[in-house]
Protein backbone atom coordinates (compact mmCIF):
# COMPACT_ATOMS: atom_id res chain seq x y z
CA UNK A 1 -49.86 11.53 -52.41
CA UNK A 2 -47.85 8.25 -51.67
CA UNK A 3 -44.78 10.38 -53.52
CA UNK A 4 -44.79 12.93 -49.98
CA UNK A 5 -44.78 9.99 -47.73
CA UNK A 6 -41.37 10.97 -46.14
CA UNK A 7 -42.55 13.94 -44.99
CA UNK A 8 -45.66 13.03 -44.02
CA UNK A 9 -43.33 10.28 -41.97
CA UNK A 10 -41.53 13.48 -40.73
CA UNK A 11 -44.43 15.15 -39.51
CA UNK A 12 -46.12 12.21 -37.83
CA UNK A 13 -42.89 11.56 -35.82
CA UNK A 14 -42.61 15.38 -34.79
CA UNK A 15 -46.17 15.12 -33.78
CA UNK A 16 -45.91 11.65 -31.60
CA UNK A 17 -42.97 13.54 -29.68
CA UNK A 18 -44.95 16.80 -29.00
CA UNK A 19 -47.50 13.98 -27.38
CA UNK A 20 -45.14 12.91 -24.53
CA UNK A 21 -43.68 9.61 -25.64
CA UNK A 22 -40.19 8.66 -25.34
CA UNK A 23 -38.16 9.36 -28.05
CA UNK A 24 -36.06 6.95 -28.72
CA UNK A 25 -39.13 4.99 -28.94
CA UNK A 26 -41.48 7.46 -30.91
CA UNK A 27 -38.51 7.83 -33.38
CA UNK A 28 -38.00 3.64 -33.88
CA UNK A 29 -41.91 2.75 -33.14
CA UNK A 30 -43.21 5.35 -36.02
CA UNK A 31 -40.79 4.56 -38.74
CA UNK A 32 -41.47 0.61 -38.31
CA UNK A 33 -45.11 1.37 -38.14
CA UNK A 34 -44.03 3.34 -42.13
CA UNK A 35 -41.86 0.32 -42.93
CA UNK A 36 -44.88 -1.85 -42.58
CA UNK A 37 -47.20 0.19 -44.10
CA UNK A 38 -44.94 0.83 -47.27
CA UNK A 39 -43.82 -2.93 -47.18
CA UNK A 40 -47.95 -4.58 -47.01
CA UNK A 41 -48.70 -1.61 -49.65
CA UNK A 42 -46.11 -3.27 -52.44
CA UNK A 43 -47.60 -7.05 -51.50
CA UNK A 44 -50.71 -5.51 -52.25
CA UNK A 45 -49.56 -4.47 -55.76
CA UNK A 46 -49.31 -0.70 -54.94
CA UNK A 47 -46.63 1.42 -55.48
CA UNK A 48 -45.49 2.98 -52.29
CA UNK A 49 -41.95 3.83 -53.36
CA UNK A 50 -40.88 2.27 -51.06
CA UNK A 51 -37.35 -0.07 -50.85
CA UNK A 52 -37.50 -2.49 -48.64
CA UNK A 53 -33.41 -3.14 -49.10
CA UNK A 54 -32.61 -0.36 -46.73
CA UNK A 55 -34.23 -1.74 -43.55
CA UNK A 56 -31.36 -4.29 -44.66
CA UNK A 57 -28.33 -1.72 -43.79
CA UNK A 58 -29.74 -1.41 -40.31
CA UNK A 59 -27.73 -4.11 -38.42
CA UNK A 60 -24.35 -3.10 -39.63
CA UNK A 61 -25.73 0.73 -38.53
CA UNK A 62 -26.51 -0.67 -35.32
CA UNK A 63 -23.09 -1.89 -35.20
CA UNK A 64 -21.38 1.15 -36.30
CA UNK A 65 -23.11 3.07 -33.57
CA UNK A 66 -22.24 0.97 -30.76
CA UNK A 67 -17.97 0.93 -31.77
CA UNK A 68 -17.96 4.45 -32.97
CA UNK A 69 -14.81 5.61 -30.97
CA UNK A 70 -15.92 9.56 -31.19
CA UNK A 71 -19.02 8.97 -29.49
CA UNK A 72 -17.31 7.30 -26.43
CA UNK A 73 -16.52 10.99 -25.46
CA UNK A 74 -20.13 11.28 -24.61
CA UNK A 75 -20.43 8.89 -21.34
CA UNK A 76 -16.76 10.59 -20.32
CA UNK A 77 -17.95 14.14 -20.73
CA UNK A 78 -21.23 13.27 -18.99
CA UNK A 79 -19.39 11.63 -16.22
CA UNK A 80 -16.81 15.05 -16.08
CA UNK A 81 -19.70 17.09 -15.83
CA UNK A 82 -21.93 14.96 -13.00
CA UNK A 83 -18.65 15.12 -10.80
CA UNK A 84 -17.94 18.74 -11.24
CA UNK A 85 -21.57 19.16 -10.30
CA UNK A 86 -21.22 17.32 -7.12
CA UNK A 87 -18.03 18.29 -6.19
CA UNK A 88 -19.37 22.09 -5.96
CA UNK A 89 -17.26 23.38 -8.36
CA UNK A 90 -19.55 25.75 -9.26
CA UNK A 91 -20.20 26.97 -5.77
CA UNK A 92 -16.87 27.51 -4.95
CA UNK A 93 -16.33 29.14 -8.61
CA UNK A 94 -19.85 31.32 -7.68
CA UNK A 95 -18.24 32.51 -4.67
CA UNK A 96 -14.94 33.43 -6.00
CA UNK A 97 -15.98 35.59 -8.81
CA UNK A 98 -18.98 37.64 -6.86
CA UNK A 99 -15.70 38.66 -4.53
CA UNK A 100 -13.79 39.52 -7.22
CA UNK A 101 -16.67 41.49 -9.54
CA UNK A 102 -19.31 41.71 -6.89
CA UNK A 103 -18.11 45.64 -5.82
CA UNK A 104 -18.58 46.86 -9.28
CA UNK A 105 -21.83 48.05 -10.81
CA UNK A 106 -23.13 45.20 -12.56
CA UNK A 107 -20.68 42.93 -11.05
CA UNK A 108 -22.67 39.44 -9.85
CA UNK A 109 -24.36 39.86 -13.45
CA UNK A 110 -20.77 39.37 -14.79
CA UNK A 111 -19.59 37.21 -12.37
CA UNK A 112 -22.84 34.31 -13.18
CA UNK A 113 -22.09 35.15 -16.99
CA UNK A 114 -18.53 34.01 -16.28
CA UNK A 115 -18.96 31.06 -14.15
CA UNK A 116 -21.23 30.57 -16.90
CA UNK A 117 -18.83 30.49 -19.33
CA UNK A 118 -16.51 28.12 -16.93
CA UNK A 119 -19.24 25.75 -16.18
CA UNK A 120 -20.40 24.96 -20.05
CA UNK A 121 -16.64 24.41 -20.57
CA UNK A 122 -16.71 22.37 -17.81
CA UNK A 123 -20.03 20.12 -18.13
CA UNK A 124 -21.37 20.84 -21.69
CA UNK A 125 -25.15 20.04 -20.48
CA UNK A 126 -27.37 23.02 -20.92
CA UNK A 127 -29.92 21.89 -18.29
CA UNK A 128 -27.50 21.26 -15.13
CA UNK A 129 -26.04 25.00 -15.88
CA UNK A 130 -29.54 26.95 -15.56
CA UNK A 131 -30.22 25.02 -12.79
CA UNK A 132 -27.46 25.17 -11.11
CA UNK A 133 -27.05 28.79 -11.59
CA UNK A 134 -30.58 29.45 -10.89
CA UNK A 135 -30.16 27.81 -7.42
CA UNK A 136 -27.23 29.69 -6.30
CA UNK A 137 -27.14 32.65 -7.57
CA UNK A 138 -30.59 34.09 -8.58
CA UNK A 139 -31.36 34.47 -4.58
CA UNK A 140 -28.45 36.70 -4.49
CA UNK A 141 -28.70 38.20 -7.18
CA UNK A 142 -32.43 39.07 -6.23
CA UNK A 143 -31.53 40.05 -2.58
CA UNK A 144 -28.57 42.51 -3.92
CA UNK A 145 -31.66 44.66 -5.55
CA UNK A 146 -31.01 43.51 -9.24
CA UNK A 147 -34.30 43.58 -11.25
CA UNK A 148 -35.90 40.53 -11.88
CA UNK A 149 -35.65 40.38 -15.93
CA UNK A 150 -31.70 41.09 -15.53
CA UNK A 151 -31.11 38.62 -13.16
CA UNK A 152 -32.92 35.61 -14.62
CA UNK A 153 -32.38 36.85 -18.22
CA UNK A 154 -28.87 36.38 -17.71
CA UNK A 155 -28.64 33.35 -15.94
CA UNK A 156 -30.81 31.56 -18.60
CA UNK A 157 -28.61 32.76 -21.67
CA UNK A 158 -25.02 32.08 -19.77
CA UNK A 159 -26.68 28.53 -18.70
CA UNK A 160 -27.55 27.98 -22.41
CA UNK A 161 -23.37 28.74 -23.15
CA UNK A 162 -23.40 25.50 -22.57
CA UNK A 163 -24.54 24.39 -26.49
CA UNK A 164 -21.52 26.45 -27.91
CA UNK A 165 -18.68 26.51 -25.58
CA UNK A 166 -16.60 23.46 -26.11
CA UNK A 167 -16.33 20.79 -24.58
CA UNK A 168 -19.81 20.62 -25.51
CA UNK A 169 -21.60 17.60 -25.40
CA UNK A 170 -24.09 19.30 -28.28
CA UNK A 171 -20.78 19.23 -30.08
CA UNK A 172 -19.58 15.84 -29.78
CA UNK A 173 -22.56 14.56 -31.34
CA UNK A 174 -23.01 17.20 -33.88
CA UNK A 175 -19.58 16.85 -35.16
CA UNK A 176 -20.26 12.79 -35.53
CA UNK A 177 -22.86 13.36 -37.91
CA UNK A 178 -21.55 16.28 -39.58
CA UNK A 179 -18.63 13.73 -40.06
CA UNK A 180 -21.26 11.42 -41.80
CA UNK A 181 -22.58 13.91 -43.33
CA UNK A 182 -19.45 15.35 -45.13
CA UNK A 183 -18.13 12.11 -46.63
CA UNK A 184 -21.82 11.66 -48.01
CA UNK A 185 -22.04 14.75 -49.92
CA UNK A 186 -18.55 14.39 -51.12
CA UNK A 187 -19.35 10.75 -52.25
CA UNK A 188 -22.35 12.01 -54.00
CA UNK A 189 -20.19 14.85 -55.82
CA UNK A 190 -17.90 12.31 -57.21
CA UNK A 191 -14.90 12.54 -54.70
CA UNK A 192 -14.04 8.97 -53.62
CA UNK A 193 -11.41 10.13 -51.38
CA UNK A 194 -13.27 12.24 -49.44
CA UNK A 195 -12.00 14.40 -47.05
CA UNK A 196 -13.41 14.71 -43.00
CA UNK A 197 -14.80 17.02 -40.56
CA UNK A 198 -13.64 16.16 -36.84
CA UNK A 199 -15.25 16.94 -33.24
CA UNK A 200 -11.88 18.92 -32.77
CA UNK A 201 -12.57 20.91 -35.73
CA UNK A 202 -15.64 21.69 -34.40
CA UNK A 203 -14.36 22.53 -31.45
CA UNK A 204 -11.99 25.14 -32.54
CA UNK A 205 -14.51 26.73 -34.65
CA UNK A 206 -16.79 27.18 -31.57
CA UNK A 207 -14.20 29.05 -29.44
CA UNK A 208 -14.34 32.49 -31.06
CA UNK A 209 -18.12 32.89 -31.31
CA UNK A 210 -18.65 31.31 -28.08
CA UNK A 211 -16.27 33.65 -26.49
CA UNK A 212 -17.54 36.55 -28.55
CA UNK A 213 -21.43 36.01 -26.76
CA UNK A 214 -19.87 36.13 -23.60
CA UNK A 215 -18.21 39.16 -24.48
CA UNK A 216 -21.81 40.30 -25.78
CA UNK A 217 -23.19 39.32 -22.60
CA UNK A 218 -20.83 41.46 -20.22
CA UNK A 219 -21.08 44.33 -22.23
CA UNK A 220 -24.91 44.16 -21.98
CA UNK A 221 -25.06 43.85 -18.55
CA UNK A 222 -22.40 46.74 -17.92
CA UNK A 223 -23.93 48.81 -20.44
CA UNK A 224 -27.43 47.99 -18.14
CA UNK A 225 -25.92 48.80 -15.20
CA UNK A 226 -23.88 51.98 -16.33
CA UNK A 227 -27.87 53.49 -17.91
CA UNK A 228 -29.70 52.28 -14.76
CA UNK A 229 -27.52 51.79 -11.80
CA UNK A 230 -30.58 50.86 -9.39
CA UNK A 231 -31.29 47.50 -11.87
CA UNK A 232 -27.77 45.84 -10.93
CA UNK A 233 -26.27 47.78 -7.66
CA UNK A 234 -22.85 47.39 -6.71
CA UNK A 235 -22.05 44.67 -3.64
CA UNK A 236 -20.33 45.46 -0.74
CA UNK A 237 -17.12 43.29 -0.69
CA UNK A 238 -17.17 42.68 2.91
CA UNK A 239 -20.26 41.93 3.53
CA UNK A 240 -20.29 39.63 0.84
CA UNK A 241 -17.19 37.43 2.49
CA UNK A 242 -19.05 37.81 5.23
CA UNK A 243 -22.18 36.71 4.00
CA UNK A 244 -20.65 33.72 2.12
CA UNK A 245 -18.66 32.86 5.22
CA UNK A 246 -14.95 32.40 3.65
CA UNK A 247 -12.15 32.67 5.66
CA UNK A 248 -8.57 33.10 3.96
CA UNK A 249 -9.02 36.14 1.58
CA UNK A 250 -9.85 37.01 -1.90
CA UNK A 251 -6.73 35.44 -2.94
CA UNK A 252 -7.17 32.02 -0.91
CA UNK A 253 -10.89 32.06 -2.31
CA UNK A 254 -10.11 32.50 -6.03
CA UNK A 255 -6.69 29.93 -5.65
CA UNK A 256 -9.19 27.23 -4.27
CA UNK A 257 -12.04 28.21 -6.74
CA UNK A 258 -10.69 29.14 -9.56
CA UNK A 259 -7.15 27.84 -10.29
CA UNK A 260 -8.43 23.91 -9.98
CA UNK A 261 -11.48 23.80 -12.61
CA UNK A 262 -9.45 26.25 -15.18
CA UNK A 263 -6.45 24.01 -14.51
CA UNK A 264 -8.88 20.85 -15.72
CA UNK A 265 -10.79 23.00 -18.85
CA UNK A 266 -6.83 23.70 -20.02
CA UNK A 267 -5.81 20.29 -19.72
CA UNK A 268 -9.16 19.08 -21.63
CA UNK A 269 -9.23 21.68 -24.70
CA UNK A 270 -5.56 22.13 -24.81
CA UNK A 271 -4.86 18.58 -25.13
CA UNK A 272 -7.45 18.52 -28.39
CA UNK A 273 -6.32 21.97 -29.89
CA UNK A 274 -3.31 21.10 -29.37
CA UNK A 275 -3.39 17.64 -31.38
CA UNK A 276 -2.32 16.13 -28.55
CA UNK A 277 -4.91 13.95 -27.64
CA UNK A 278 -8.68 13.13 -29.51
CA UNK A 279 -11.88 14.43 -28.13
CA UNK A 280 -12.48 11.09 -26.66
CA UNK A 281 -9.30 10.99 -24.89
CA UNK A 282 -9.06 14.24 -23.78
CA UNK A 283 -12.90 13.52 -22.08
CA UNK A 284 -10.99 10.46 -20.56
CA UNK A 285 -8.74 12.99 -19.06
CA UNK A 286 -11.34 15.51 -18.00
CA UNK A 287 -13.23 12.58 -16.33
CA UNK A 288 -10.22 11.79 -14.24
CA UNK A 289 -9.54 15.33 -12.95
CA UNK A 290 -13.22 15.40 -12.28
CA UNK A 291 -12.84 12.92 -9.98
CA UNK A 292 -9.34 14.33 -8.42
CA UNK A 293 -10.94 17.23 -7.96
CA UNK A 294 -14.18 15.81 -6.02
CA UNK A 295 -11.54 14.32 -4.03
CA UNK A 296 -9.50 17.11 -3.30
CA UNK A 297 -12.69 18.97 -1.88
CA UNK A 298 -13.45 16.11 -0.19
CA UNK A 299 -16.95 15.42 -2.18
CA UNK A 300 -16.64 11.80 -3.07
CA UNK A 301 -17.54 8.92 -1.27
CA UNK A 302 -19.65 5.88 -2.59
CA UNK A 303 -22.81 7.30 -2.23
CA UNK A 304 -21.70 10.19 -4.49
CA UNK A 305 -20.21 7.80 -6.75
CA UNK A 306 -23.27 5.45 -6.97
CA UNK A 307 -25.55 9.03 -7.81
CA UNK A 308 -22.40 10.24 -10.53
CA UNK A 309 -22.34 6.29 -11.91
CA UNK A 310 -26.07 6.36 -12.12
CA UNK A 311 -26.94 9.72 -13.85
CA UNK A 312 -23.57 9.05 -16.43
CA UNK A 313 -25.10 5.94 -17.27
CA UNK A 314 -29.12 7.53 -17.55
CA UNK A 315 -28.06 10.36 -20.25
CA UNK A 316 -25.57 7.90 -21.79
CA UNK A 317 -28.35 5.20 -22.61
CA UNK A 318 -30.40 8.23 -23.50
CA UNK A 319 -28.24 9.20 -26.18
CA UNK A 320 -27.75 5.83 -27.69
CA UNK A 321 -31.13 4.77 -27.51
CA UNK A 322 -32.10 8.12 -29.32
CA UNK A 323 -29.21 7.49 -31.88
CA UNK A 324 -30.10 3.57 -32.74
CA UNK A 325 -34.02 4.83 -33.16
CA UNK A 326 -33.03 7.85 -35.25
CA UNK A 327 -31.19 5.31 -37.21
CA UNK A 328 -34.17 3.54 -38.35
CA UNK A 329 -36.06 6.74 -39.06
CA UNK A 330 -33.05 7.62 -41.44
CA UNK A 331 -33.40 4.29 -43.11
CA UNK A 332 -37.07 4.76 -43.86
CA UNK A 333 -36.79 7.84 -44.38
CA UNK A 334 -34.34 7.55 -47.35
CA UNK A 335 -36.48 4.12 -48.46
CA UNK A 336 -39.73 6.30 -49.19
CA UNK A 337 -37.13 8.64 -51.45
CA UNK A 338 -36.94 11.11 -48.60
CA UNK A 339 -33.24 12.04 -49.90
CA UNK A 340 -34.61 12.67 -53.70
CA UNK A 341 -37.00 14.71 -52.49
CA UNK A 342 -35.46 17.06 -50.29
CA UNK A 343 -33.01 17.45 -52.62
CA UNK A 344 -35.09 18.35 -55.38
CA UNK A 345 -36.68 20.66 -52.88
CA UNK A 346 -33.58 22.46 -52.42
CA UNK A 347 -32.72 22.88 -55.80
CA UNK A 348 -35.81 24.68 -56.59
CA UNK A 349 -35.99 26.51 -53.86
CA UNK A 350 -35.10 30.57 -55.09
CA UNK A 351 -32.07 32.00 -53.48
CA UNK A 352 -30.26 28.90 -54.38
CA UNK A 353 -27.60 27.97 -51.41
CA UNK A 354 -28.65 30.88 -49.13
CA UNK A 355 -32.25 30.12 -49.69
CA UNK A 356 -31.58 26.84 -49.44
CA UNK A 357 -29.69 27.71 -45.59
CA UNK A 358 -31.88 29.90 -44.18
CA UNK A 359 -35.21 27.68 -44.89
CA UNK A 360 -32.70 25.25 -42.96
CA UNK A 361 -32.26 27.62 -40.42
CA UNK A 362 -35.72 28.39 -39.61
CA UNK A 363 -37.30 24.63 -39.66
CA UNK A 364 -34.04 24.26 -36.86
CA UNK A 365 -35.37 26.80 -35.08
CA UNK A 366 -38.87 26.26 -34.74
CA UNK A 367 -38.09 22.38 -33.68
CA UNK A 368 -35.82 23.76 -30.95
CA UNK A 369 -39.47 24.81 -29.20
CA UNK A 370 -40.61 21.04 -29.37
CA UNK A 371 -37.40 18.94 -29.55
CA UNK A 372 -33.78 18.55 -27.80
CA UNK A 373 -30.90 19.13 -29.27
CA UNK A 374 -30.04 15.18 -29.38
CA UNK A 375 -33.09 14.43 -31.40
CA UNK A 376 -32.65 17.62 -33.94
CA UNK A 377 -29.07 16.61 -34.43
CA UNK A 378 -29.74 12.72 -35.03
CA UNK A 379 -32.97 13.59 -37.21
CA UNK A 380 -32.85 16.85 -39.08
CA UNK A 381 -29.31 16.87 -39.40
CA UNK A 382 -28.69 13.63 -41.85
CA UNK A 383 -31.63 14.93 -43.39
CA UNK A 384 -30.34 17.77 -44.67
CA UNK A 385 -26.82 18.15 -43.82
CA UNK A 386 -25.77 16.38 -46.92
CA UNK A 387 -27.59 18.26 -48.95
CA UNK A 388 -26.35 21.42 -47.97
CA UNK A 389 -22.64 20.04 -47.75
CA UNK A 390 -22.55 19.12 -51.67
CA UNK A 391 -24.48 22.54 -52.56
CA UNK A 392 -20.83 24.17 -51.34
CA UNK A 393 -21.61 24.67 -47.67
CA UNK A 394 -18.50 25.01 -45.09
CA UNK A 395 -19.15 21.74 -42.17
CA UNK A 396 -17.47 23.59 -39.55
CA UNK A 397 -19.56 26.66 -40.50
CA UNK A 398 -22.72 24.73 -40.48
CA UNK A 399 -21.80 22.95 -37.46
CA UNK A 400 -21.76 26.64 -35.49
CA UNK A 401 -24.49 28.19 -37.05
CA UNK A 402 -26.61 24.76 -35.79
CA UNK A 403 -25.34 24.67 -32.59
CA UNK A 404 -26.08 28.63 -31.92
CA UNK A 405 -29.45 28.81 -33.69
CA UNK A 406 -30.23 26.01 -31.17
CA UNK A 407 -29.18 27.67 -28.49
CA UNK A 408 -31.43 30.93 -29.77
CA UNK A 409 -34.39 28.59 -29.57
CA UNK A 410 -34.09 27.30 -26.19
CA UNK A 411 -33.92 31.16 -25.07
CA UNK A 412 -37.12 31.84 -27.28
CA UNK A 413 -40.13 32.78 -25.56
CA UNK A 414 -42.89 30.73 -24.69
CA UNK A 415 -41.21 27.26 -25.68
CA UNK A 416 -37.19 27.90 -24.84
CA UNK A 417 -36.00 25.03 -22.81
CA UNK A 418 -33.88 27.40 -20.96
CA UNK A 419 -36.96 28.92 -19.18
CA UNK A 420 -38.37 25.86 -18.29
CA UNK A 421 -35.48 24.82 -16.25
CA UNK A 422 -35.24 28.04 -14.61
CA UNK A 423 -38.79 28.15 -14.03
CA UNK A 424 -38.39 25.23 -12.13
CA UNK A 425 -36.05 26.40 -9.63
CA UNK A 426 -37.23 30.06 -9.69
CA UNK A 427 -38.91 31.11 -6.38
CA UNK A 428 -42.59 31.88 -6.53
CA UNK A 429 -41.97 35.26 -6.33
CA UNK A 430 -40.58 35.81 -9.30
CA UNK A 431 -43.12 35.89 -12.13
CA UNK A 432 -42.39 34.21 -15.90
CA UNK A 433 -43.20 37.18 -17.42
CA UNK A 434 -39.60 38.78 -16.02
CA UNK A 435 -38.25 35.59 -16.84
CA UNK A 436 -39.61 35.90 -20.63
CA UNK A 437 -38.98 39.64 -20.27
CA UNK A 438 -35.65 39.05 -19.36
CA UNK A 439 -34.02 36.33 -22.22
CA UNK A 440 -35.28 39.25 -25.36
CA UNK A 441 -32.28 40.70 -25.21
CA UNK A 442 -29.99 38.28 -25.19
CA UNK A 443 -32.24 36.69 -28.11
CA UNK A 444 -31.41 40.03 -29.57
CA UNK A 445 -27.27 39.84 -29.16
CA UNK A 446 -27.43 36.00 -30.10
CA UNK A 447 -29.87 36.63 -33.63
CA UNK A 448 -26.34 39.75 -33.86
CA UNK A 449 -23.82 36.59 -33.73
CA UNK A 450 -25.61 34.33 -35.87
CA UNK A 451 -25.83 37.31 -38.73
CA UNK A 452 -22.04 38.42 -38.38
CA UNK A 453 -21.30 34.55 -38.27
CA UNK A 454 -23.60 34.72 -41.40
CA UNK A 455 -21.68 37.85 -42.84
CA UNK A 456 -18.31 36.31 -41.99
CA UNK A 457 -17.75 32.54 -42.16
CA UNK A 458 -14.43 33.05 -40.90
CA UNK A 459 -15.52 34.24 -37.30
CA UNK A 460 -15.93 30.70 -37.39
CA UNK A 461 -13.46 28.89 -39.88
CA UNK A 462 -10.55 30.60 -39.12
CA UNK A 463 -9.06 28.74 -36.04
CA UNK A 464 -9.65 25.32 -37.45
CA UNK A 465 -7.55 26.40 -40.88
CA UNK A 466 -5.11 27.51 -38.59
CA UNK A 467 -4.18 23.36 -38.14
């Protein structure tokens, strides 16, 4: 029995998270509570397998964490993001594309899927997308005569864009401890020179599925409106400039809209696919526009600032305090023999590699119901990341197929994340089940990417060979 203590440690900790508790504390509290436990069971004479040594590595991890240069792009990102939000980017973007779109059938179902798009390139948080799409546009959308499934099922899947589509903050911290991961497996297979996996990579191997779901995602929506024109009825264009009260033209409206946040999301990914600049420096650079562009539309002023200072700095000690207590858990987890024993887990397990993925796969999935993407990535992830790595498995390839499995989950019905958020913002009147209706189809189109991603690698792989 003592020999499955690592995953009975794994197990415990997913269960003390399901309870409520924080997590950065659930994750550090439960593996000292192990630590002691295996640590008094060896005074006692009894062989835990346990090694104490390891809970000696933690202070130089601790370290690590806190000067890790890739992981300063997460408090600039954040900060990018929290000023877009308050500058109403997104409003102005909103606006701008239901002109331009709004007069075709289907068209303010394509135009939320690509402000969609615009804002998870722009803020990389999945939460602060559905919500902010759920507040402006699903009352349009709604009072336009689009059904109720349509219009929430597509703002909860373009808000979830926000996992994939780089800059993504998902990303950043995936790629850190794919990084990790990498030079671990390669250690293990004898390669003392090991080669690395970078954010940027990452990034680049994100940009063709990512654009390929939105693609996926218009062509649904047309396709819905083309079979059943009374589910997303054309706009009329001017009483839609009307309505939204613009003055100046389509043209005026899409230069002030558009031009300035595409301008910023060029800068920020050109700069890093480019080579120009790092992930962390180009997130320096997207924080600054951020803020040139709140003051160009005349959105900051120290009360703003104090609000976009104050939530940067809530979801940056977040992720840290996550990442130091996940940390620990590693530690333990790998001093009970955790590593041996997923490993020999894998090897057995029939279907060899591919078995070996897709049992990987699944477990993701199913934690996406009960955990966020931080705590999957900074538990499950060192877990078996290396694992996978030394059986032959591509990083960047891994990396994507993580991030949009993930993203599947928080669309999943009755646990997604996704539907929580808009749930929250929905009005009254609009029931869960068209919310839960709604998201099965683009569960459907997203399960499509993850098996042609499956099929071909390179859908993935491609762009980051390319440099």
């Amino acid at each position: 029995m003592l020999e499955l203590m690592p995953l009975v440690l794994f197990v415990v900790i997913c269960m003390v998270l399901m309870a409520g508790y924080p997590v950065a504390l659930s994750l550090a509290g439960t593996a000292l509570a192990f630590a002691g436990l295996g640590l008094g069971l060896e005074a006692l004479g009894i062989d835990a397998h346990f090694d104490g040594g390891y809970l000696g590595a933690f202070p130089n991890r601790l370290y690590g964490i806190m000067t890790n240069q890739t992981l300063l792009a997460v408090p600039l990102f954040v900060l990018m993001g929290v000023l877009l939000e308050k500058s109403k980017v997104a409003e102005h973007l909103l606006d701008a594309m239901a002109l331009l779109f709004g007069s075709l059938r289907g068209g303010l179902g394509i135009s939320v899927t690509l402000v969609g798009m615009l804002l998870a390139a722009s803020t990389g948080i999945v939460g602060a997308t559905v919500v902010t799409m759920g507040l402006m546009s699903l009352p349009t959308m709604l009072k336009r005569g689009y059904s109720m499934p349509l219009a929430t099922g597509t703002i909860c899947a373009t808000g979830t864009l926000g996992q994939i589509i780089p800059p993504s903050i998902a990303l950043v911290l995936l790629g850190d401890v794919l990084s990790s991961a990498y030079q671990q497996a390669q250690l293990s297979m004898g390669i003392f020179s090991p080669k690395t996996v970078s954010v940027g990579d990452l990034f680049m191997g994100a940009l063709v599925p990512g654009l390929a779901l939105v693609l996926l995602y218009i062509a649904y929506v047309s396709v819905i409106a083309w079979l059943r024109p009374q589910s997303a009825p054309p706009a009329d264009r001017q009483e839609l400039m009307e309505e939204l009260g613009h003055e100046g033209g389509l043209g005026f409206l899409l230069l002030k809209g558009l031009v300035p946040p595409l301008v910023l999301i060029v800068a920020v990914l050109g700069s890093i696919l480019g080579g120009f600049a790092t992930p962390t420096e180009a997130a320096g650079v997207g924080a600054f526009g951020a803020m040139i562009l709140a003051l160009a539309y005349r959105r900051l002023n120290i009360q703003t600032l104090k609000e976009v200072l104050r939530s940067t700095t809530h979801v940056t000690t977040m992720v840290f305090m996550i990442l130091i207590g996940a940390a620990l858990f590693s530690l333990v987890f790998r001093a009970y023999g955790g590593e041996e024993l997923v490993t020999d887990l894998f090897e057995n397990m029939p279907g060899g590699v591919v078995g070996a993925t897709l049992i990987v796969m699944l477990v993701i999935f199913l934690l996406g119901f009960i955990l966020d993407f931080i705590e999957i990535t900074f538990v499950v992830v060192p877990i078996v990341g290396p694992i996978l790595l030394a059986m032959g498995v591509d990083p960047v390839w891994l990396g994507i197929m993580i991030a949009i499995n993930l993203q599947t989950s928080f669309l999943t019905p009755p646990f997604g994340f996704a539907l929580f958020y808009l749930r929250g913002v929905a009005p009254d009147s609009v029931p869960t089940s068209a919310i839960y209706k709604g998201v099965i189809p683009f569960i459907g189109l997203q399960l499509c990417m993850l098996l042609a991603l499956a099929w071909f690698p390179e859908l993935a792989t491609w762009l980051p060979d390319q440099f």
